[in-house]
N, C-alpha and C. Protein backbone atom coordinates (compact mmCIF):
# COMPACT_ATOMS: atom_id res chain seq x y z
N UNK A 1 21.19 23.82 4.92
CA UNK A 1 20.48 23.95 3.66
C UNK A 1 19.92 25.37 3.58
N UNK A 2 20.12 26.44 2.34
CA UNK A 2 19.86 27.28 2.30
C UNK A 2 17.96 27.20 1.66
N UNK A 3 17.60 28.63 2.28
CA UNK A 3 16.37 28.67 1.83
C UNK A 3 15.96 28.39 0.08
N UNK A 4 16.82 28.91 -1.01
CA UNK A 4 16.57 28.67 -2.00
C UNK A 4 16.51 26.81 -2.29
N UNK A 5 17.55 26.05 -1.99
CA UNK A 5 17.53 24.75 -2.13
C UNK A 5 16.32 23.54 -1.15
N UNK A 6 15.68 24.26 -0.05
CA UNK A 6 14.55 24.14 0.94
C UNK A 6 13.60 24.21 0.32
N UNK A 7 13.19 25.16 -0.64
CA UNK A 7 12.32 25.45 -1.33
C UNK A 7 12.28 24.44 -2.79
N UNK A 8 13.03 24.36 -3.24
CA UNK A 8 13.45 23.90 -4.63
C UNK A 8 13.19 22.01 -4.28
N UNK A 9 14.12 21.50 -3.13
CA UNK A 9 13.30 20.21 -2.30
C UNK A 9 11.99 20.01 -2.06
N UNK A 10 11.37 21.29 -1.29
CA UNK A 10 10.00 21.20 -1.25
C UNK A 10 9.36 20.69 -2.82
N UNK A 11 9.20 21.36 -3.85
CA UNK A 11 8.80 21.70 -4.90
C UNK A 11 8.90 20.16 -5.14
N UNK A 12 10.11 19.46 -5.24
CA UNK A 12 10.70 17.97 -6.30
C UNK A 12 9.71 16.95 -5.16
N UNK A 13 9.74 17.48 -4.10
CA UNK A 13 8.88 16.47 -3.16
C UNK A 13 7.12 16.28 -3.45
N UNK A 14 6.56 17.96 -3.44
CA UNK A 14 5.39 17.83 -3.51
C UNK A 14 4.55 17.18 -5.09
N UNK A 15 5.57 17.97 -6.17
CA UNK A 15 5.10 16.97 -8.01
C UNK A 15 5.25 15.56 -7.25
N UNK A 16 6.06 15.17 -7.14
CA UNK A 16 6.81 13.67 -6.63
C UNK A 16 5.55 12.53 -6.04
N UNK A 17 5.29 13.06 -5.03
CA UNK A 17 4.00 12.98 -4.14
C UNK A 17 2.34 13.05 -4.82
N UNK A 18 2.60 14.15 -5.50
CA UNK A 18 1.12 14.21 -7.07
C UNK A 18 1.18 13.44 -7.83
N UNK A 19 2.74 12.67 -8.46
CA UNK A 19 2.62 11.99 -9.56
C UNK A 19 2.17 10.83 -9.09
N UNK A 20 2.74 10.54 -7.96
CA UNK A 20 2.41 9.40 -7.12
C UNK A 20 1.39 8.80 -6.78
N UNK A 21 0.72 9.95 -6.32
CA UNK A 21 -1.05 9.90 -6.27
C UNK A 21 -1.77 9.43 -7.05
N UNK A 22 -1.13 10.35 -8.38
CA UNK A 22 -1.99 9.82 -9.34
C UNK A 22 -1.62 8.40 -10.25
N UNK A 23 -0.73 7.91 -9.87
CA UNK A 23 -0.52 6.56 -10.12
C UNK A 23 -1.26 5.35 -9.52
N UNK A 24 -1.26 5.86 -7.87
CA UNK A 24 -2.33 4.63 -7.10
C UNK A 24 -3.50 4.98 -7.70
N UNK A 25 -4.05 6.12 -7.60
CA UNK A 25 -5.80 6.09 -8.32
C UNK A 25 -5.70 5.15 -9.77
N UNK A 26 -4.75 5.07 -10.67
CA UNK A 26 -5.11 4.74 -11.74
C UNK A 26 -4.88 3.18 -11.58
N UNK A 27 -3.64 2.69 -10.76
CA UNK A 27 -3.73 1.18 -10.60
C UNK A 27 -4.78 0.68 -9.81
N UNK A 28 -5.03 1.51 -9.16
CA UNK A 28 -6.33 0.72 -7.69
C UNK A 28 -7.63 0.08 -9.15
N UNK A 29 -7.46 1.21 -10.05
CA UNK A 29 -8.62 1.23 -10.96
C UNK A 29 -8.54 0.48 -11.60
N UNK A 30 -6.77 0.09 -12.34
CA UNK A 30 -7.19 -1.06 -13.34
C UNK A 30 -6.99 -2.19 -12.65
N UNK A 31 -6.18 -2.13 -11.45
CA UNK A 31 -6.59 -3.17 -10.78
C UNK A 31 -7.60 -4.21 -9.92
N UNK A 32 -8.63 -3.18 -10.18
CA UNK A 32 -10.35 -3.56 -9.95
C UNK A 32 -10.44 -4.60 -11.20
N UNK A 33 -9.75 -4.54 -12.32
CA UNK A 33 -10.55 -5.49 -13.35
C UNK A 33 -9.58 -7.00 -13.49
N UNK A 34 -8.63 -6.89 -12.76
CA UNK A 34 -8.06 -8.21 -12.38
C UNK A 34 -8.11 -8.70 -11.35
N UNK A 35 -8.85 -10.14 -11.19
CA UNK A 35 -9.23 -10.73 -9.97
C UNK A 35 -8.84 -12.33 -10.22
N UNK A 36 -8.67 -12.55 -8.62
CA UNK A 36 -7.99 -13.84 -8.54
C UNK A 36 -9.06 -14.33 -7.32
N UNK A 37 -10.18 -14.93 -7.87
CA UNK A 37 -10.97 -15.61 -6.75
C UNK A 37 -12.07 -14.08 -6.55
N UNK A 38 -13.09 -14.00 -5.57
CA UNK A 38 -13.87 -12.97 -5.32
C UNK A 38 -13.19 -11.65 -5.57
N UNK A 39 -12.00 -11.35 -4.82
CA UNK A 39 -11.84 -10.06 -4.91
C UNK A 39 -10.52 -9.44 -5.68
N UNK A 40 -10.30 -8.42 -6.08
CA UNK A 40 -8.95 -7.51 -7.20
C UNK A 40 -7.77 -7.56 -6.39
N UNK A 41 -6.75 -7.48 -7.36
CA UNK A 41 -5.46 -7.28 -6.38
C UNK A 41 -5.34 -6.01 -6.35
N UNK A 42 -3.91 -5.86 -5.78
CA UNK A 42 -4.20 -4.72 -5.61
C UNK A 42 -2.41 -4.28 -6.21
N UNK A 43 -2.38 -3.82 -6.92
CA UNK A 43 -1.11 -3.03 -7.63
C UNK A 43 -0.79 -1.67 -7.33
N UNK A 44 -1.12 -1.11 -6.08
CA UNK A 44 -1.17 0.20 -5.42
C UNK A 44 0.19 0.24 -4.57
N UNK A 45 0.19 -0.91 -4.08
CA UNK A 45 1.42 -0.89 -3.31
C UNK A 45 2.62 -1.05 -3.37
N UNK A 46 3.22 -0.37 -4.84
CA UNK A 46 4.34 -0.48 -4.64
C UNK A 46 4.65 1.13 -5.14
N UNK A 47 3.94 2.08 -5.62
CA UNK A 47 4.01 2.98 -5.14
C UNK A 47 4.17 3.98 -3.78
N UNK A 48 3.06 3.01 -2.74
CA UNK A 48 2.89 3.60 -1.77
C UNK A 48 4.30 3.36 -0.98
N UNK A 49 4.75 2.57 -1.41
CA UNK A 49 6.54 1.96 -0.65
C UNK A 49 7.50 2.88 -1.67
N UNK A 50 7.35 2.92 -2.37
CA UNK A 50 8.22 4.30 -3.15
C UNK A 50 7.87 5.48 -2.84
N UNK A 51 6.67 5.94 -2.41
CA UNK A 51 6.57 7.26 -1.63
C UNK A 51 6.98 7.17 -0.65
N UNK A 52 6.66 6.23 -0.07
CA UNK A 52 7.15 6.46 1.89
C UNK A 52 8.87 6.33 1.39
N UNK A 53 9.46 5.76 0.72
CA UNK A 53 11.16 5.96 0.99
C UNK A 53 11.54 7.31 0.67
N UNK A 54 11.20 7.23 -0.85
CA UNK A 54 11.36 8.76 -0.90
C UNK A 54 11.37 9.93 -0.38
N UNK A 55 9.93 9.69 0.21
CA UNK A 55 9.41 11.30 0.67
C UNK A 55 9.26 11.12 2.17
N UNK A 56 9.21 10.07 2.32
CA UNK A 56 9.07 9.92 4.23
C UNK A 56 7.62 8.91 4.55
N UNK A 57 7.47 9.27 5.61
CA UNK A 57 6.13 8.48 6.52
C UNK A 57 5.00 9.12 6.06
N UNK A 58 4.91 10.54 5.82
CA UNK A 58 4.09 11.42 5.70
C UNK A 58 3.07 11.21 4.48
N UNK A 59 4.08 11.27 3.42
CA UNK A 59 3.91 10.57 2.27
C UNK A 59 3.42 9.05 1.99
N UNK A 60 4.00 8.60 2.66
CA UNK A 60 3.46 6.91 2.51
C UNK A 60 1.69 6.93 3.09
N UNK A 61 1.32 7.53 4.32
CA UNK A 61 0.90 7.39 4.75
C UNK A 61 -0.49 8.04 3.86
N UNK A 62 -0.02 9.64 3.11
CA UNK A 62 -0.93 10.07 2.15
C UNK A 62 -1.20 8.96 1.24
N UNK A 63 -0.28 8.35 0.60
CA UNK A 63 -0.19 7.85 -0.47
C UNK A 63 -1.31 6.45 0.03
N UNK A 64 -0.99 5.78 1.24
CA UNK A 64 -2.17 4.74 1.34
C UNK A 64 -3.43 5.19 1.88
N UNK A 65 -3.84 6.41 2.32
CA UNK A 65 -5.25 7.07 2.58
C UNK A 65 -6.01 7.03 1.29
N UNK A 66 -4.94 7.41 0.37
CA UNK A 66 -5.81 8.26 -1.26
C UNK A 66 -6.23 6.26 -1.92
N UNK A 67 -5.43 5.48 -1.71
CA UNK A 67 -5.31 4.11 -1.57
C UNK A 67 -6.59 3.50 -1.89
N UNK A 68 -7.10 3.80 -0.09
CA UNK A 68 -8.18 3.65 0.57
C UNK A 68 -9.57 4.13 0.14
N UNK A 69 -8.85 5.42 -0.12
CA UNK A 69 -10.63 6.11 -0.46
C UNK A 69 -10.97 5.35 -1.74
N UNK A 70 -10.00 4.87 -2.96
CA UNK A 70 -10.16 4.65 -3.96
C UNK A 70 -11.24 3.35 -3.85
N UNK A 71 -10.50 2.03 -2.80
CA UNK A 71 -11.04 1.00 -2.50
C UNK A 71 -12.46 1.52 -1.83
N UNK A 72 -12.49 2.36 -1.18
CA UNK A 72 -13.86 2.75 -0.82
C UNK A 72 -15.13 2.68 -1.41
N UNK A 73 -14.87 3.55 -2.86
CA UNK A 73 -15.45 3.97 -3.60
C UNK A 73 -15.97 2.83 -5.32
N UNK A 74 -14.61 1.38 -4.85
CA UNK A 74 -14.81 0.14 -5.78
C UNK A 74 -15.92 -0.72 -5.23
N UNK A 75 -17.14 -1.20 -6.50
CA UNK A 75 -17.90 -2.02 -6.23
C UNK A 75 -17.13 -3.31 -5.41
N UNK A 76 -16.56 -3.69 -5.62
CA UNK A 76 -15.42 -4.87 -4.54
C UNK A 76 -16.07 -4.47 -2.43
N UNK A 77 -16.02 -3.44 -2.92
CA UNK A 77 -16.39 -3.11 -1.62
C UNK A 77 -17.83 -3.17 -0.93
N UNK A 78 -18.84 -2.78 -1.69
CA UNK A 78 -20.28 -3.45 -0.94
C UNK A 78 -20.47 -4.79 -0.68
N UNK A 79 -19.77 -5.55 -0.87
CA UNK A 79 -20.05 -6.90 -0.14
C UNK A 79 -19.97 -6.58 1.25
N UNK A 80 -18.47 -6.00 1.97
CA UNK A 80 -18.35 -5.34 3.09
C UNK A 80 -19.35 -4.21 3.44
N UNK A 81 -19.86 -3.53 2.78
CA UNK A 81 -20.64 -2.36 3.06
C UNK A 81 -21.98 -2.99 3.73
N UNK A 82 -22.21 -4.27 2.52
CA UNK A 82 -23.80 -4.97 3.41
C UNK A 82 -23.29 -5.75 4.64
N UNK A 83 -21.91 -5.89 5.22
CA UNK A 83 -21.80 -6.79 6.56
C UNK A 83 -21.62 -5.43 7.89
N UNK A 84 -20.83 -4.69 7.48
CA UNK A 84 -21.02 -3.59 8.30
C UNK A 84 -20.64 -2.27 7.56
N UNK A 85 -21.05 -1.54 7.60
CA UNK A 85 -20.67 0.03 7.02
C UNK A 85 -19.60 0.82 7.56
N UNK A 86 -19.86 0.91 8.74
CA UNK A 86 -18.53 1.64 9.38
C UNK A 86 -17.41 0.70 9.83
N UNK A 87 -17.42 -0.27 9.96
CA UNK A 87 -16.23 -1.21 9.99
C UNK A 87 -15.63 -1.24 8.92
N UNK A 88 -16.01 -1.62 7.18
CA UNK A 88 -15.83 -1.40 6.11
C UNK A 88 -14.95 0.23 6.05
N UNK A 89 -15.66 0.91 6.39
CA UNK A 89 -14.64 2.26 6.65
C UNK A 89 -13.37 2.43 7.43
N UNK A 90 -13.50 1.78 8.59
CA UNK A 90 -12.66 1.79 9.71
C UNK A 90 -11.50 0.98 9.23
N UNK A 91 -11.43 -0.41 8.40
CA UNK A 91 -10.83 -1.09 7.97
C UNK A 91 -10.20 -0.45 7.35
N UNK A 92 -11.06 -0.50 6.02
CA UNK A 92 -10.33 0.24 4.55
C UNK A 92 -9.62 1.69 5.20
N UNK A 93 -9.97 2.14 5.84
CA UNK A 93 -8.64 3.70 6.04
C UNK A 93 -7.97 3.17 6.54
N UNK A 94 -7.69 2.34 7.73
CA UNK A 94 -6.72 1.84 8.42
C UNK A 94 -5.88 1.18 8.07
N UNK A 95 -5.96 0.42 7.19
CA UNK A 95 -5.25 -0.82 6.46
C UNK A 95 -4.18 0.00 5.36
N UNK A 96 -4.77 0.83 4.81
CA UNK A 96 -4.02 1.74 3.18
C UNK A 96 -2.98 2.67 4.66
N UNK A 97 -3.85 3.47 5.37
CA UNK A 97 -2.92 4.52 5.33
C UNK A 97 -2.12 3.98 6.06
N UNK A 98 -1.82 2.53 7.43
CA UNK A 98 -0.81 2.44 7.98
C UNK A 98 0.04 1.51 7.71
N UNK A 99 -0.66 0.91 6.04
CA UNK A 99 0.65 0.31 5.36
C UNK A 99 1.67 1.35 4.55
N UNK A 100 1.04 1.96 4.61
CA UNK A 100 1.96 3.55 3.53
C UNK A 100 3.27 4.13 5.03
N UNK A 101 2.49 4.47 5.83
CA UNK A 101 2.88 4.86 6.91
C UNK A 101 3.82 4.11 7.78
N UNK A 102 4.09 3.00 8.18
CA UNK A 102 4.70 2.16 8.44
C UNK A 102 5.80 1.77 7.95
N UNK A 103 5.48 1.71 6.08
CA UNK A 103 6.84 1.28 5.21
C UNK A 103 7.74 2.56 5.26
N UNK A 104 6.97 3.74 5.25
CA UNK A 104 8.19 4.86 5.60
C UNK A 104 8.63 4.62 6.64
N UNK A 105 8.51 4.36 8.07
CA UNK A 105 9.34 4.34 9.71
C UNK A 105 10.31 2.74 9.35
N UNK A 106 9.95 2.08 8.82
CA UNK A 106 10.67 0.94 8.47
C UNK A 106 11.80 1.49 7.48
N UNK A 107 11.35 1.81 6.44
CA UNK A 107 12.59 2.76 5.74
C UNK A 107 13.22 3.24 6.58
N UNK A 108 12.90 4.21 6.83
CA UNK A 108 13.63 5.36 7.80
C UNK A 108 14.29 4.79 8.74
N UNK A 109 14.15 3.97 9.58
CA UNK A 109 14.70 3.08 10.51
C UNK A 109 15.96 2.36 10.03
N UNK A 110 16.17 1.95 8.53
CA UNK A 110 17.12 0.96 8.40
C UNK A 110 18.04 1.78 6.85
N UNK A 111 17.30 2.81 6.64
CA UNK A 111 18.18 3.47 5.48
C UNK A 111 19.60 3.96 5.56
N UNK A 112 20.23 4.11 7.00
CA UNK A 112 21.43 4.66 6.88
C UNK A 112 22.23 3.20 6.81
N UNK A 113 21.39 2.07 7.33
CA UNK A 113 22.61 0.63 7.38
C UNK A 113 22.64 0.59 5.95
N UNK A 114 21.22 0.68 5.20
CA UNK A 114 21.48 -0.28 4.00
C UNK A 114 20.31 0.34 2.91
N UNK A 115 20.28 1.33 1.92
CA UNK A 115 18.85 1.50 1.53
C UNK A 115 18.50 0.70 0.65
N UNK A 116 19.20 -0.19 -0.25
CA UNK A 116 18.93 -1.85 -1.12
C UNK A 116 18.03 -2.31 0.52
N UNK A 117 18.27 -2.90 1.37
CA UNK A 117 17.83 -3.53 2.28
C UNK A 117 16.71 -2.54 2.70
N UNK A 118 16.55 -1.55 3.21
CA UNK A 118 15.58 -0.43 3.16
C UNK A 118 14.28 -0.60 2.93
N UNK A 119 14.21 -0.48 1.87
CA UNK A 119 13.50 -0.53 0.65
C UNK A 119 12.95 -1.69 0.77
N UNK A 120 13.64 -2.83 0.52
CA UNK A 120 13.00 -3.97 0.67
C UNK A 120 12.49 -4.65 2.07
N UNK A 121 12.96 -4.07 3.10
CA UNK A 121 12.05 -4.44 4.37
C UNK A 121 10.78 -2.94 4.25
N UNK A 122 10.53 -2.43 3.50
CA UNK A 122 9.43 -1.59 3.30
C UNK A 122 8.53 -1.93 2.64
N UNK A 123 9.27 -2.95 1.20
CA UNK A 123 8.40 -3.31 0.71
C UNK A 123 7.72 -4.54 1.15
N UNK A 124 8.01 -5.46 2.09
CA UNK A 124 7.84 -6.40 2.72
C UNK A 124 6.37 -5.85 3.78
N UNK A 125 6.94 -4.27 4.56
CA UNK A 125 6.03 -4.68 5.65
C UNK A 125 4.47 -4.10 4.87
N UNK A 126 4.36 -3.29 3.70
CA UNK A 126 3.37 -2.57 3.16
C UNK A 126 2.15 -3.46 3.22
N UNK A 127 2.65 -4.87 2.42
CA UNK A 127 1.65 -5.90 1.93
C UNK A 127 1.30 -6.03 3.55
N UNK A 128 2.03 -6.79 4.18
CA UNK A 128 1.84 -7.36 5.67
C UNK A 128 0.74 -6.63 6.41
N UNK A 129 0.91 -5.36 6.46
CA UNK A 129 0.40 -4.38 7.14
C UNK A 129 -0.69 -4.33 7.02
N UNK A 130 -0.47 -4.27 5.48
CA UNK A 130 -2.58 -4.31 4.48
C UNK A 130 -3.32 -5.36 5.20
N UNK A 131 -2.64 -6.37 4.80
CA UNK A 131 -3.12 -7.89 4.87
C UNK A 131 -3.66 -7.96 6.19
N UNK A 132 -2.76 -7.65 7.12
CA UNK A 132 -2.84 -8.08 8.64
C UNK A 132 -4.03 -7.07 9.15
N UNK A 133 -4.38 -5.75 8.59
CA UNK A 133 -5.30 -5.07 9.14
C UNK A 133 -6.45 -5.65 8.30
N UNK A 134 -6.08 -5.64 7.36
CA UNK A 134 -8.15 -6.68 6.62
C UNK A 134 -8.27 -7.94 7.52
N UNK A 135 -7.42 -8.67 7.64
CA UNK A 135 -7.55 -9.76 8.82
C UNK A 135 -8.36 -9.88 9.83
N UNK A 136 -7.52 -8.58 10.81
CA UNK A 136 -8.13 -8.27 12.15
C UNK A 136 -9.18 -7.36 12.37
N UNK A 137 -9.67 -7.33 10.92
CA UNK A 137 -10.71 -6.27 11.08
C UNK A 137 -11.93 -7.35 10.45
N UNK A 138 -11.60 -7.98 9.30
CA UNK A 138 -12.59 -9.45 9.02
C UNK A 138 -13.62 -9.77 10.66
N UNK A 139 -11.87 -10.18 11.48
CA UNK A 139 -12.47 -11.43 12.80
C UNK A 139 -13.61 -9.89 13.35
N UNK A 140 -13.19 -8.80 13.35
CA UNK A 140 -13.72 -8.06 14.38
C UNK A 140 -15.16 -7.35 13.91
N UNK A 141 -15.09 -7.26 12.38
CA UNK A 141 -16.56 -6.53 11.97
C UNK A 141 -17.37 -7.18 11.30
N UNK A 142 -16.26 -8.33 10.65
CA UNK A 142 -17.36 -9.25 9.44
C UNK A 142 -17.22 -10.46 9.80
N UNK A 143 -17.00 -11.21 10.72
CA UNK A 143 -16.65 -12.77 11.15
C UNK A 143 -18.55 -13.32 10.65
N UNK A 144 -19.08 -13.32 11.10
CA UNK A 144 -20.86 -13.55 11.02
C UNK A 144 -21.06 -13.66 9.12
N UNK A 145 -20.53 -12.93 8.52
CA UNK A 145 -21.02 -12.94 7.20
C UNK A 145 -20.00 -13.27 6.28
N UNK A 146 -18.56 -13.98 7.37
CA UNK A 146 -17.46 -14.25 6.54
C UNK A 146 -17.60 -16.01 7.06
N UNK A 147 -18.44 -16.14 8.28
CA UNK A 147 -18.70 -17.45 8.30
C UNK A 147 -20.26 -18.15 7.16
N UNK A 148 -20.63 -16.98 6.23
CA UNK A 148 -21.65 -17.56 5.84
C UNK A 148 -20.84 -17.86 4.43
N UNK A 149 -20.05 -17.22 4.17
CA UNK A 149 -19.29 -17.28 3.03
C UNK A 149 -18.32 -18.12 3.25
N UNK A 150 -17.96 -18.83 4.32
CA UNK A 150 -17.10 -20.24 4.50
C UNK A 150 -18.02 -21.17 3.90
N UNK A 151 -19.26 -21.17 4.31
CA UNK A 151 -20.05 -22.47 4.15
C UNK A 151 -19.69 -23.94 4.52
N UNK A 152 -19.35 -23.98 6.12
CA UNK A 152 -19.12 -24.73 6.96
C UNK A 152 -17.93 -25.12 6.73
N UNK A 153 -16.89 -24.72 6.04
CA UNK A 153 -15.72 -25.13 6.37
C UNK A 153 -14.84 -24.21 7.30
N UNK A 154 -13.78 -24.60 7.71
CA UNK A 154 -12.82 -23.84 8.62
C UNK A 154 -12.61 -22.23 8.70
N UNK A 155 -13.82 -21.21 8.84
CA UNK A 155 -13.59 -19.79 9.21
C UNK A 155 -12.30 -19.43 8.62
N UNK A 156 -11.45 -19.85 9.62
CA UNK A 156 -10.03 -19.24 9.87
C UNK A 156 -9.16 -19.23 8.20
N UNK A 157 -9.36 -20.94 8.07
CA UNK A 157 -8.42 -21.37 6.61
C UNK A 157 -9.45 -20.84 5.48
N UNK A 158 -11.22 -20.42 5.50
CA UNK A 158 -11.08 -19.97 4.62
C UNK A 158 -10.94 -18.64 4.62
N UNK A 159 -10.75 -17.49 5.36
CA UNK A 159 -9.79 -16.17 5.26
C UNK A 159 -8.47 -16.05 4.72
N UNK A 160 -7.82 -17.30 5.25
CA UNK A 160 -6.30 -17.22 4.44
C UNK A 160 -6.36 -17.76 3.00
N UNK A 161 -6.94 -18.36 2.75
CA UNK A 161 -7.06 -19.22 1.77
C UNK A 161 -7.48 -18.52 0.35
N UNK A 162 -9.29 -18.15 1.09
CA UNK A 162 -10.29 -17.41 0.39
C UNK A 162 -10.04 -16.17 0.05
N UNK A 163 -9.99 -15.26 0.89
CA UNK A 163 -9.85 -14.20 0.88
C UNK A 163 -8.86 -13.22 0.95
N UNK A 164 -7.49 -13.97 1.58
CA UNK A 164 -6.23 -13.32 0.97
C UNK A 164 -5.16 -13.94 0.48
N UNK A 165 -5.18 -15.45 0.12
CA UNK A 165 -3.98 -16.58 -0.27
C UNK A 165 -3.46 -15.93 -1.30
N UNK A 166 -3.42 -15.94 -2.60
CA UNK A 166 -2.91 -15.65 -3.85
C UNK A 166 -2.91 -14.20 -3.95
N UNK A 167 -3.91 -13.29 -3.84
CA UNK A 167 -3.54 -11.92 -3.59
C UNK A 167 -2.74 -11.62 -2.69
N UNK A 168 -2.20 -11.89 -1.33
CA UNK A 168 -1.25 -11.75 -0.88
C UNK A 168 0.20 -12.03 -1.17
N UNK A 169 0.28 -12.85 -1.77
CA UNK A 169 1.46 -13.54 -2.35
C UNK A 169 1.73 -12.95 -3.30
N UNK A 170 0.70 -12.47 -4.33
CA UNK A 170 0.73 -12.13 -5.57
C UNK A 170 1.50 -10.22 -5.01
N UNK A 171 0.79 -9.40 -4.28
CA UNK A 171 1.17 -8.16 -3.63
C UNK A 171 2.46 -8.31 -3.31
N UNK A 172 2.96 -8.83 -2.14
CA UNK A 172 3.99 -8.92 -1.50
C UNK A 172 5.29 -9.69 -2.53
N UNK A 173 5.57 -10.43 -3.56
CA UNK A 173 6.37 -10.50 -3.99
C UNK A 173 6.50 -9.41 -5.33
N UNK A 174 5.67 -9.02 -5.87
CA UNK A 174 5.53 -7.92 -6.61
C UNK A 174 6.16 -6.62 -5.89
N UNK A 175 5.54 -6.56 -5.09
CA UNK A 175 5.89 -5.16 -3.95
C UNK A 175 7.62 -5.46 -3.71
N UNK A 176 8.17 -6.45 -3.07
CA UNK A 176 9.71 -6.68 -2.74
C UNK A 176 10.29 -7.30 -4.09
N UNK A 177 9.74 -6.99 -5.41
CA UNK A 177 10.52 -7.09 -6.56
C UNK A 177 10.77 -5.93 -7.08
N UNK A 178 9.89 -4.92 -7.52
CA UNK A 178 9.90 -3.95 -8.12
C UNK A 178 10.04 -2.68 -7.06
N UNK A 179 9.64 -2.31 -5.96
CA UNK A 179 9.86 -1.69 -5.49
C UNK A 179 11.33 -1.00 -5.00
N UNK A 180 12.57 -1.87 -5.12
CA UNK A 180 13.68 -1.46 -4.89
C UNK A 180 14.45 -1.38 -5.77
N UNK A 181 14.06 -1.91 -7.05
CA UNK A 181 14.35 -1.37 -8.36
C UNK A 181 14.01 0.26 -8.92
N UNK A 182 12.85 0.54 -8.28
CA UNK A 182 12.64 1.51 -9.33
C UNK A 182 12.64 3.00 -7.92
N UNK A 183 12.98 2.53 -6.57
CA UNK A 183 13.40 3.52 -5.84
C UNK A 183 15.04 3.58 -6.61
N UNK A 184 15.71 2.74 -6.77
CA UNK A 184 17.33 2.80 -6.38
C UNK A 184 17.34 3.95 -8.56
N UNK A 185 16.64 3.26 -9.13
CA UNK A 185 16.63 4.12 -10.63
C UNK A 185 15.75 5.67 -10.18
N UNK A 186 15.25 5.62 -9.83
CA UNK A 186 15.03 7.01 -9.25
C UNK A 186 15.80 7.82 -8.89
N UNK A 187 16.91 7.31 -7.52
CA UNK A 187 17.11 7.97 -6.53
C UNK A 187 18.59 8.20 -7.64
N UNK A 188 18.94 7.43 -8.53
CA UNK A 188 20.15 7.31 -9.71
C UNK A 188 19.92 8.69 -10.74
N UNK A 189 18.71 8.62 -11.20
CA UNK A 189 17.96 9.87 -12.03
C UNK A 189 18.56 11.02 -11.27
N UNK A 190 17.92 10.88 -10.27
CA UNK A 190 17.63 12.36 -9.22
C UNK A 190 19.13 12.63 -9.07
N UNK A 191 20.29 11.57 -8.64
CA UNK A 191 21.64 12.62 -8.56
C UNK A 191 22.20 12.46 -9.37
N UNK A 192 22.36 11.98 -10.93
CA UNK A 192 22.55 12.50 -11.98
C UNK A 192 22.52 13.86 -12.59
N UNK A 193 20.93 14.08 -12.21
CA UNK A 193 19.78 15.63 -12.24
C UNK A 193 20.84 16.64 -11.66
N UNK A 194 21.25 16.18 -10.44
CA UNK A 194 21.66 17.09 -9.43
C UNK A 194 22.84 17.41 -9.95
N UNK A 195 23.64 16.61 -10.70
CA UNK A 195 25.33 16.84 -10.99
C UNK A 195 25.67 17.45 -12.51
N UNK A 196 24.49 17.18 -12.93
CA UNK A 196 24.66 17.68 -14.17
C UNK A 196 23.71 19.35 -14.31
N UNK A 197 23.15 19.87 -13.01
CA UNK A 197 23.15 21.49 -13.02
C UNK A 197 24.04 22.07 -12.60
C-alpha cells in the first residue's frame, strides 16, 4: 500500500470512527427514555459491533468507552452510584469498552472464513460481554443493595430476571439482526465508492 492510499484509509477510518461516536452518544441518549422495567436499553450496541468490524478492536473498544462514559453520566446510574461509586465506575468502563473490544478480536478471528458469520458472532458476543460484566460486577460491588431490591426473593433469579431479562434479549437480538445488515451495505457502498473513482 502506497503512502498516498495509507493516508486516504487513514482519513475514511478516522470520519468513520467520529460518525460512529457520534451515533452511540445520541442512542445511549434516546435510549435513556425507553425502559423496560427499572432500567433503559441500550441501542448503542450495534454500532459498537459495526465499528469493531470495520475499523478493528481499537475502534470497538473506543466506541464502547465513549458508550460508557455516556452511561456514566445517565441518571439510570445513581442508583449504582449510592451502592458503590467506584465499582459503578469500574463496571460501567469495563463492561462498554470490552464489549466493543472483544466483538472486534471475534471479528477479526473469523472474518477470513466467513464475514456474514463474522459479524454475527460479533454481534452476539457485544451484548454477552455487556451483560456478563454488569453481572459479575452486580455479585462483586452491589450484591447487599441488589439483595434489598430482591425483597426476599431469589438474589440470583432476580438479576436475570430483574435486571437484565428483556433488555438482554431485547440488545442481543437487535444487535445479531441489524448489525450484519448494515456492516455488509456499508462494506457494498465502500467498494462501489472504490470502483467507480
Amino acid at each position: 500500500m502506497n503512502k498516498g492510499s495509507k493516508k486516504k484509509t487513514d482519513i475514511v477510518k478516522l470520519v468513520g470512527v467520529a460518525l460512529l461516536t457520534a451515533i452511540v452518544v445520541v442512542l445511549q441518549y434516546l435510549g435513556s427514555f425507553i425502559k423496560f422495567g427499572p432500567f433503559s436499553i441500550s441501542l448503542v450496541l450495534v454500532p459498537i459491533v459495526i465499528g469493531a468490524a470495520l475499523y478493528g478492536r481499537s475502534a470497538g473498544a473506543w466506541l464502547g468507552f465513549v458508550f460508557s462514559i455516556v452511561v456514566l453520566l445517565q441518571a439510570d446510574t445513581a442508583l449504582f452510584y449510592q451502592a458503590n461509586f467506584i465499582g459503578t465506575i469500574i463496571v460501567v468502563l469495563l463492561k462498554g469498552t470490552l464489549a466493543g473490544f472483544l466483538a472486534g478480536v471475534v471479528y477479526k478471528a473469523l472474518e477470513k472464513k466467513n464475514v456474514t458469520f463474522a459479524v454475527v458472532a460479533a454481534a452476539f458476543t457485544c451484548p454477552v460481554v455487556n451483560t456478563g460484566i454488569f453481572l459479575l460486577g452486580s455479585v462483586v460491588f452491589f450484591m447487599d443493595t441488589i439483595k434489598t431490591w430482591a425483597a426476599g426473593t431469589n438474589v440470583f433469579v432476580f438479576m436475570i430476571v430483574g435486571l437484565v431479562g428483556f433488555n438482554f434479549l431485547f440488545e442481543l437480538v437487535t444487535n445479531m439482526l441489524l448489525s450484519p445488515v448494515i456492516v455488509r451495505l456499508i462494506q457494498l457502498g465502500t467498494k462501489a465508492k472504490i470502483k467507480s473513482v
